[in-house]
N, C-alpha and C. Protein backbone atom coordinates (compact mmCIF):
# COMPACT_ATOMS: atom_id res chain seq x y z
N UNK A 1 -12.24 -27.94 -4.75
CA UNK A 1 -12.49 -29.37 -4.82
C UNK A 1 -13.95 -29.70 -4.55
N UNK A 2 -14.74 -28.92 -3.45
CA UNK A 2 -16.12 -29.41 -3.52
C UNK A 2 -16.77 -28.85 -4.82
N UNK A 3 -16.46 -28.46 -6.15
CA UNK A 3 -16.82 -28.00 -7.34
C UNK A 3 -16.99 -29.74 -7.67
N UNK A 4 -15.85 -30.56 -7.34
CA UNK A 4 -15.50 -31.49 -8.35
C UNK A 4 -17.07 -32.70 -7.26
N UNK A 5 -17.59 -32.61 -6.57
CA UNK A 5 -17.90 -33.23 -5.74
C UNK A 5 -19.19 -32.67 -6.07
N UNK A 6 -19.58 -31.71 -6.19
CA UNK A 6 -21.04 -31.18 -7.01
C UNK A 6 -21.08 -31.67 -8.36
N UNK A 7 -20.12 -31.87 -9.19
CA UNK A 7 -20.35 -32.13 -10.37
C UNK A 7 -20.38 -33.67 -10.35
N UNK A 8 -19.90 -34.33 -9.82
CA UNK A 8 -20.43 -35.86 -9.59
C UNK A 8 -21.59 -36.17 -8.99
N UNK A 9 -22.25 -35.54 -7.95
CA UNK A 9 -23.47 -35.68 -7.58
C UNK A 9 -24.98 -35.30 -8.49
N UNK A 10 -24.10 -34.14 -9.24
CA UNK A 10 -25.43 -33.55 -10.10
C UNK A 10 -25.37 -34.02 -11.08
N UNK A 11 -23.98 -35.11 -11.70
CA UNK A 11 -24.24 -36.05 -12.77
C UNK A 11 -25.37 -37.53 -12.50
N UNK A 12 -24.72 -38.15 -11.03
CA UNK A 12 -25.50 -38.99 -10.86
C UNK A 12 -27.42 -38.71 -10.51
N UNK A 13 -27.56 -37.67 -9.96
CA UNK A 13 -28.78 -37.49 -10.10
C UNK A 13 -29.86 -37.39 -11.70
N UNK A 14 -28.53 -36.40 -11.93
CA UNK A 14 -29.71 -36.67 -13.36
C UNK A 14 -29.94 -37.75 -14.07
N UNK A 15 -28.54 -38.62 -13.98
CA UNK A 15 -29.34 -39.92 -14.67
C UNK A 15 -29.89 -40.66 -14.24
N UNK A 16 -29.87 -40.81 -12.87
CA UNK A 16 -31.18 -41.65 -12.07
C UNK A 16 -31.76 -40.98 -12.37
N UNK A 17 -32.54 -39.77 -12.31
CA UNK A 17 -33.82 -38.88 -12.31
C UNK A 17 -34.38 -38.86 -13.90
N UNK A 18 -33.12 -38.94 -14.68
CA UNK A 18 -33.87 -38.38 -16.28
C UNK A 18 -33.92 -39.68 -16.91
N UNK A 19 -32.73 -40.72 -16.93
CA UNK A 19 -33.07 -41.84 -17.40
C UNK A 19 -33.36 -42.87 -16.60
N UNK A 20 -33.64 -42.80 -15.29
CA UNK A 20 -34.35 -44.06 -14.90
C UNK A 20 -35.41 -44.11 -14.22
N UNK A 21 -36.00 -42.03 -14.29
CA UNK A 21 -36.73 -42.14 -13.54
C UNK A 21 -36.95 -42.66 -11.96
N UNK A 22 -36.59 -42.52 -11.66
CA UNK A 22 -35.94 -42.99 -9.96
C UNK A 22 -36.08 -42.08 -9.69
N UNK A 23 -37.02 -41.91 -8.33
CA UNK A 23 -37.55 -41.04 -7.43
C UNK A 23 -36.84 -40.95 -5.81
N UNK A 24 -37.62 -42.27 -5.35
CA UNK A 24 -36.99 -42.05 -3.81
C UNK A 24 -35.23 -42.26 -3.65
N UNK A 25 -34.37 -42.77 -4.83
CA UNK A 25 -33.10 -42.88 -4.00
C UNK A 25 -32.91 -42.02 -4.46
N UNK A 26 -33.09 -40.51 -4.83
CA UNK A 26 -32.39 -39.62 -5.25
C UNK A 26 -32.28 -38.14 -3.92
N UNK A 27 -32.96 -39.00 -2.75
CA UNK A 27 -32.92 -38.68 -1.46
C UNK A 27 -31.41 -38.89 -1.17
N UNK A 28 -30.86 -40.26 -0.93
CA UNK A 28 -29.59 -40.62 -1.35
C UNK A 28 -28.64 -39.93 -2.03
N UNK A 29 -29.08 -39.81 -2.91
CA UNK A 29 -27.78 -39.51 -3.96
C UNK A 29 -27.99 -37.30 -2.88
N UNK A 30 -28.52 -37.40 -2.57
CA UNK A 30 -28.78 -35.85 -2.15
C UNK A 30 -27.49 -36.33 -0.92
N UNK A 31 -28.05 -37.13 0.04
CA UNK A 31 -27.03 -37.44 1.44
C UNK A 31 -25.61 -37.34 0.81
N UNK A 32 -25.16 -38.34 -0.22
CA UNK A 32 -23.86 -38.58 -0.40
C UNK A 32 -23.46 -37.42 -0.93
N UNK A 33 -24.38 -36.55 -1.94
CA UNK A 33 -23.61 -35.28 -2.54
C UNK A 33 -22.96 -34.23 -1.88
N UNK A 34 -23.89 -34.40 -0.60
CA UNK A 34 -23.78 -33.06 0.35
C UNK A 34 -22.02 -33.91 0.75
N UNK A 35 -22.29 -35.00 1.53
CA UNK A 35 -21.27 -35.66 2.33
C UNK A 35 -19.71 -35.61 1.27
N UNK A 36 -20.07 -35.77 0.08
CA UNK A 36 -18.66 -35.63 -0.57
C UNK A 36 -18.26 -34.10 -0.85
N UNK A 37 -19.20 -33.08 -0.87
CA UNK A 37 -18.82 -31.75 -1.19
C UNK A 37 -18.07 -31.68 0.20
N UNK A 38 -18.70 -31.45 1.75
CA UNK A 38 -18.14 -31.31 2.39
C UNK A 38 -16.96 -32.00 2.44
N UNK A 39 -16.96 -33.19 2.93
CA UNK A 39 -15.31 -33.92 2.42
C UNK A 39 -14.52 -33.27 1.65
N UNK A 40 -14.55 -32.77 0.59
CA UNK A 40 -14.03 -32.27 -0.56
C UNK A 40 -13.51 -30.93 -0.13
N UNK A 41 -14.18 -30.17 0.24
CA UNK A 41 -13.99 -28.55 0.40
C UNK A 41 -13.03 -28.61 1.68
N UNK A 42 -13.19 -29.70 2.57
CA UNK A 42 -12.44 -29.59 4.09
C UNK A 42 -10.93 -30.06 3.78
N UNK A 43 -10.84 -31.43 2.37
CA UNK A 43 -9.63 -31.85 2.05
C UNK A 43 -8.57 -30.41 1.25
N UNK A 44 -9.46 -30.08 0.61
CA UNK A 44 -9.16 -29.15 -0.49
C UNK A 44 -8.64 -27.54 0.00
N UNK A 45 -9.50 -27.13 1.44
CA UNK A 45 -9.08 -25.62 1.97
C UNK A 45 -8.51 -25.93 3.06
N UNK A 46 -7.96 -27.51 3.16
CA UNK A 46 -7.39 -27.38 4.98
C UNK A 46 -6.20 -26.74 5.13
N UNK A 47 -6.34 -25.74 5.97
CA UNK A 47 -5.21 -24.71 6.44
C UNK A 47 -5.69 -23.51 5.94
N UNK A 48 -6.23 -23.59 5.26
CA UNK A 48 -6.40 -22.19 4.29
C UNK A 48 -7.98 -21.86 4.11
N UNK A 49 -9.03 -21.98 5.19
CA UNK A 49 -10.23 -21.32 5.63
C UNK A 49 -10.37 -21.97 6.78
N UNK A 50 -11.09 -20.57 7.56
CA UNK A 50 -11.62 -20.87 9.01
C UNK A 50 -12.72 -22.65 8.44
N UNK A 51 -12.82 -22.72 9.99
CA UNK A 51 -13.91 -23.88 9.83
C UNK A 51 -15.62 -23.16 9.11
N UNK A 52 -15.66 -22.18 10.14
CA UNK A 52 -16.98 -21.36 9.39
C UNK A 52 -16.95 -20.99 8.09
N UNK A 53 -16.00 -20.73 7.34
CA UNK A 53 -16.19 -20.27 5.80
C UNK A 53 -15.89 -21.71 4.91
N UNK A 54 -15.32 -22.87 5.48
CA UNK A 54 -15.63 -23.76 4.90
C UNK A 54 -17.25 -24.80 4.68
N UNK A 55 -17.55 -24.25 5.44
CA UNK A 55 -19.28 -24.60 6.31
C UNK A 55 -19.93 -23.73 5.33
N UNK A 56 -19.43 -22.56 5.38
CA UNK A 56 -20.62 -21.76 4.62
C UNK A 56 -20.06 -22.30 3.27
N UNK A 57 -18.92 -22.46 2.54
CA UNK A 57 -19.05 -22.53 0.92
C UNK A 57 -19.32 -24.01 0.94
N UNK A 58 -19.36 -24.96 1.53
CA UNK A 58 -20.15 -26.41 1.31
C UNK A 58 -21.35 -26.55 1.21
N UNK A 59 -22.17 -25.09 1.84
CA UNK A 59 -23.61 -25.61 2.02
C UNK A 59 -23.76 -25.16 1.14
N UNK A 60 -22.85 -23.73 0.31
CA UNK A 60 -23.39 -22.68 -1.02
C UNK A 60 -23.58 -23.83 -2.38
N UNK A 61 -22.73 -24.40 -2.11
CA UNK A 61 -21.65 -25.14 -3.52
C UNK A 61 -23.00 -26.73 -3.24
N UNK A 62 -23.58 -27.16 -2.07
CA UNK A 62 -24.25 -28.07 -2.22
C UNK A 62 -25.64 -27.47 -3.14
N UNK A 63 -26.54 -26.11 -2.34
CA UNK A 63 -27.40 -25.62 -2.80
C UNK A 63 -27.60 -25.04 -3.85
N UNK A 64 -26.13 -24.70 -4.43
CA UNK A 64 -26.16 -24.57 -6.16
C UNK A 64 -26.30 -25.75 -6.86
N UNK A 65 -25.50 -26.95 -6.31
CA UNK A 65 -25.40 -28.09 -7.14
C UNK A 65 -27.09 -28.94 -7.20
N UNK A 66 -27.44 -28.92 -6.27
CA UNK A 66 -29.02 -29.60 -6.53
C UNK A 66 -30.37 -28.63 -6.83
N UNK A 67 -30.22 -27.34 -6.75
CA UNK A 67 -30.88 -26.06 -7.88
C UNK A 67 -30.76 -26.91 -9.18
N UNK A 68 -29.28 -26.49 -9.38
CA UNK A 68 -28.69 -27.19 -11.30
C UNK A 68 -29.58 -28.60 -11.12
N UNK A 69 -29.25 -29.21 -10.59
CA UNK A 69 -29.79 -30.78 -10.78
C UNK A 69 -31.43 -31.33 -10.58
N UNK A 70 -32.18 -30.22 -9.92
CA UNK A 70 -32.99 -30.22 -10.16
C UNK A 70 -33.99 -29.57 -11.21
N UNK A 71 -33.74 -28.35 -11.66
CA UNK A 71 -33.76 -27.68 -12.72
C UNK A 71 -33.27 -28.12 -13.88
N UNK A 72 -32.30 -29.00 -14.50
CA UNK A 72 -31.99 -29.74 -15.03
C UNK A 72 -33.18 -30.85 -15.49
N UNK A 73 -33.88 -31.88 -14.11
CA UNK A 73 -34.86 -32.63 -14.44
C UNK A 73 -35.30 -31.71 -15.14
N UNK A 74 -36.35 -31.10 -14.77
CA UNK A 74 -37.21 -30.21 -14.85
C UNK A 74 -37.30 -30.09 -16.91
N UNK A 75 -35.77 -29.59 -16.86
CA UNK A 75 -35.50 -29.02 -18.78
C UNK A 75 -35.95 -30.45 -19.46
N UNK A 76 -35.17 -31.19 -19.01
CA UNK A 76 -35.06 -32.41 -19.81
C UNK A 76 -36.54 -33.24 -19.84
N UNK A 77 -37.51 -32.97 -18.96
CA UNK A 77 -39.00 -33.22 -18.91
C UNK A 77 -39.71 -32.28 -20.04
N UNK A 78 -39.08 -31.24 -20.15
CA UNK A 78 -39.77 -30.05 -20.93
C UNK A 78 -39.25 -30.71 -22.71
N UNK A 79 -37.90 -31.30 -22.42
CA UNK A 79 -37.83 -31.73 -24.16
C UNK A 79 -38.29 -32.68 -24.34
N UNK A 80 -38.66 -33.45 -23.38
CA UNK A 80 -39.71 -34.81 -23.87
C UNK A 80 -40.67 -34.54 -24.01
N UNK A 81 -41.52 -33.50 -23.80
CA UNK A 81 -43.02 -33.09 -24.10
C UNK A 81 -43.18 -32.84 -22.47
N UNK A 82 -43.28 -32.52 -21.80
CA UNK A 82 -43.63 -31.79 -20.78
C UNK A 82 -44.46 -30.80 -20.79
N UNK A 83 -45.36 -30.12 -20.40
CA UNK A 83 -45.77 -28.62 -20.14
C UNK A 83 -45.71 -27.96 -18.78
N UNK A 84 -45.45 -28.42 -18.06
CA UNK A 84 -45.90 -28.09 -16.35
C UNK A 84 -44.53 -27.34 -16.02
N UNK A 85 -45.12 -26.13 -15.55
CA UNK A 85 -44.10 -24.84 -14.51
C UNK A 85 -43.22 -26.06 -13.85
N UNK A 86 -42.17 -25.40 -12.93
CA UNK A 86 -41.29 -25.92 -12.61
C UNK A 86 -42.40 -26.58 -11.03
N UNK A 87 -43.15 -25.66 -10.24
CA UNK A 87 -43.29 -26.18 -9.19
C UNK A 87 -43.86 -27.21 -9.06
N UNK A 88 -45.04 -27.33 -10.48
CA UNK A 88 -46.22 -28.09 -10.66
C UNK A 88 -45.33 -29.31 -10.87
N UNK A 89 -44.39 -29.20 -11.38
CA UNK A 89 -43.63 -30.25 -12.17
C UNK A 89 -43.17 -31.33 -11.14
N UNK A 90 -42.66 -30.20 -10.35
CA UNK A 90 -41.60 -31.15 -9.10
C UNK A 90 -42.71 -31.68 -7.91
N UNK A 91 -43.75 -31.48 -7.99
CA UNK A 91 -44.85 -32.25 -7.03
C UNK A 91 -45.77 -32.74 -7.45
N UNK A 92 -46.00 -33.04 -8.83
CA UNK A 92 -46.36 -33.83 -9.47
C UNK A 92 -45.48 -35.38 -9.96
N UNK A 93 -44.17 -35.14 -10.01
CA UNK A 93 -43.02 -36.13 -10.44
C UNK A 93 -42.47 -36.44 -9.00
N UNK A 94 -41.87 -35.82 -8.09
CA UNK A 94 -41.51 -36.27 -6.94
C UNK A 94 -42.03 -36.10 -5.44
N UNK A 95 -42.95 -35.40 -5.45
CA UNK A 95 -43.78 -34.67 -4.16
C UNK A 95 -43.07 -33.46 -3.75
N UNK A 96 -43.48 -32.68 -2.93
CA UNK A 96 -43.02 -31.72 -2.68
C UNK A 96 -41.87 -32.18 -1.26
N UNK A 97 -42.44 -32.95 -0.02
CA UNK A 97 -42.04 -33.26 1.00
C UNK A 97 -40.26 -34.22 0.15
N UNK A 98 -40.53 -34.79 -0.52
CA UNK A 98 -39.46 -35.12 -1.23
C UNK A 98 -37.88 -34.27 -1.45
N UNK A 99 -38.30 -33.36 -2.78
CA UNK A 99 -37.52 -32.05 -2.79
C UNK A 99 -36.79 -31.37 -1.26
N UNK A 100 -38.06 -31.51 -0.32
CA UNK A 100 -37.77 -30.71 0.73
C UNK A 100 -35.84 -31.52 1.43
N UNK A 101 -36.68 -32.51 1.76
CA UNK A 101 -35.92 -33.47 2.31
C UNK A 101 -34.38 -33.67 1.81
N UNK A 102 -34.59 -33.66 -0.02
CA UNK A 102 -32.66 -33.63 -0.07
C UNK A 102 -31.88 -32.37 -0.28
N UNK A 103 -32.55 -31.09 0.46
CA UNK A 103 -32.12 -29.77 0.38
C UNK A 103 -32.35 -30.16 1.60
N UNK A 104 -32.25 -30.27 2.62
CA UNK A 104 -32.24 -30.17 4.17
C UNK A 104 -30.94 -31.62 4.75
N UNK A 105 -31.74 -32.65 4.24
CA UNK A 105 -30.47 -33.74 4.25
C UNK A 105 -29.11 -33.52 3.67
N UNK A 106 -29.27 -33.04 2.69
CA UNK A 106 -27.84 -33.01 1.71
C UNK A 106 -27.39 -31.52 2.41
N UNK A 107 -28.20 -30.69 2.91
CA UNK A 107 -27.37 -29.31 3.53
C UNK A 107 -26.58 -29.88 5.04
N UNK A 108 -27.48 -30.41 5.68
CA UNK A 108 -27.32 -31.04 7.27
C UNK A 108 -25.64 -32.40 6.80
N UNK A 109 -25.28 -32.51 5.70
CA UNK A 109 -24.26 -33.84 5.98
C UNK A 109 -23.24 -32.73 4.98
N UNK A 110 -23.31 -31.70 4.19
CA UNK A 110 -22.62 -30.88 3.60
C UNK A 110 -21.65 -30.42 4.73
N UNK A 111 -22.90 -29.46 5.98
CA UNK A 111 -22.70 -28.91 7.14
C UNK A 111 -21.30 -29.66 7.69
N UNK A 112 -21.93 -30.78 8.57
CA UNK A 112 -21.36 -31.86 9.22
C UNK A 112 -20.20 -32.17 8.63
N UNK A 113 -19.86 -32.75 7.58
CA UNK A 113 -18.73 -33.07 6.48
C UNK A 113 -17.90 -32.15 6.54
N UNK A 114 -18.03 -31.01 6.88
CA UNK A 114 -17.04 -29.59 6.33
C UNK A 114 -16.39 -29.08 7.40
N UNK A 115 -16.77 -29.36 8.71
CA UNK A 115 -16.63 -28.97 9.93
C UNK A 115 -15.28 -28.98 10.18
């Protein structure tokens, strides 16, 4: 179930990110993604994983899902005419301290959520 909870988060990011261009709430959309994977994975394995292996596949299943979703921007910049590497790309379009923030936020409420 936190599959189904990554794939809603990494839908809504990209279209804030690819079609609206929207930068800072995609900090946000990072908080809620993490917060519904965890939700999701704790509704979905209760009884049937320790608390620790639900912790660990919420934070896996968050940090795959915003990789894809950010890498994703990234493609979809490259078919509009883009040229810039991925790193140049992502601190040039969102800052770097940015990025940082919804891989640490969205891991820290994944965490929390799954417990």
């Amino acid at each position: 179930m936190g599959v189904v909870g990554a794939a809603i988060g990494t839908a809504i990011y990209l279209v804030l990110a690819i079609v609206f261009s929207f930068s800072a709430g995609l900090i946000v959309v990072a908080i809620f993604t993490g917060r519904f994977i965890g939700l999701f994975v704790r509704a979905g394995a209760a009884g049937t994983l320790s608390s620790p292996a639900r912790v660990t596949l919420s934070v896996i299943i968050f940090l795959a899902a915003m990789t894809v979703a950010i890498v994703g921007t990234w493609l979809a910049a490259g078919l509009q005419g883009g040229v810039l590497p991925l790193g140049e790309y992502l601190d040039d379009a969102y800052g770097t301290p940015l990025i940082s923030l919804e891989y640490m936020l969205g891991t820290l409420l994944a965490w929390w959520s799954s417990r």
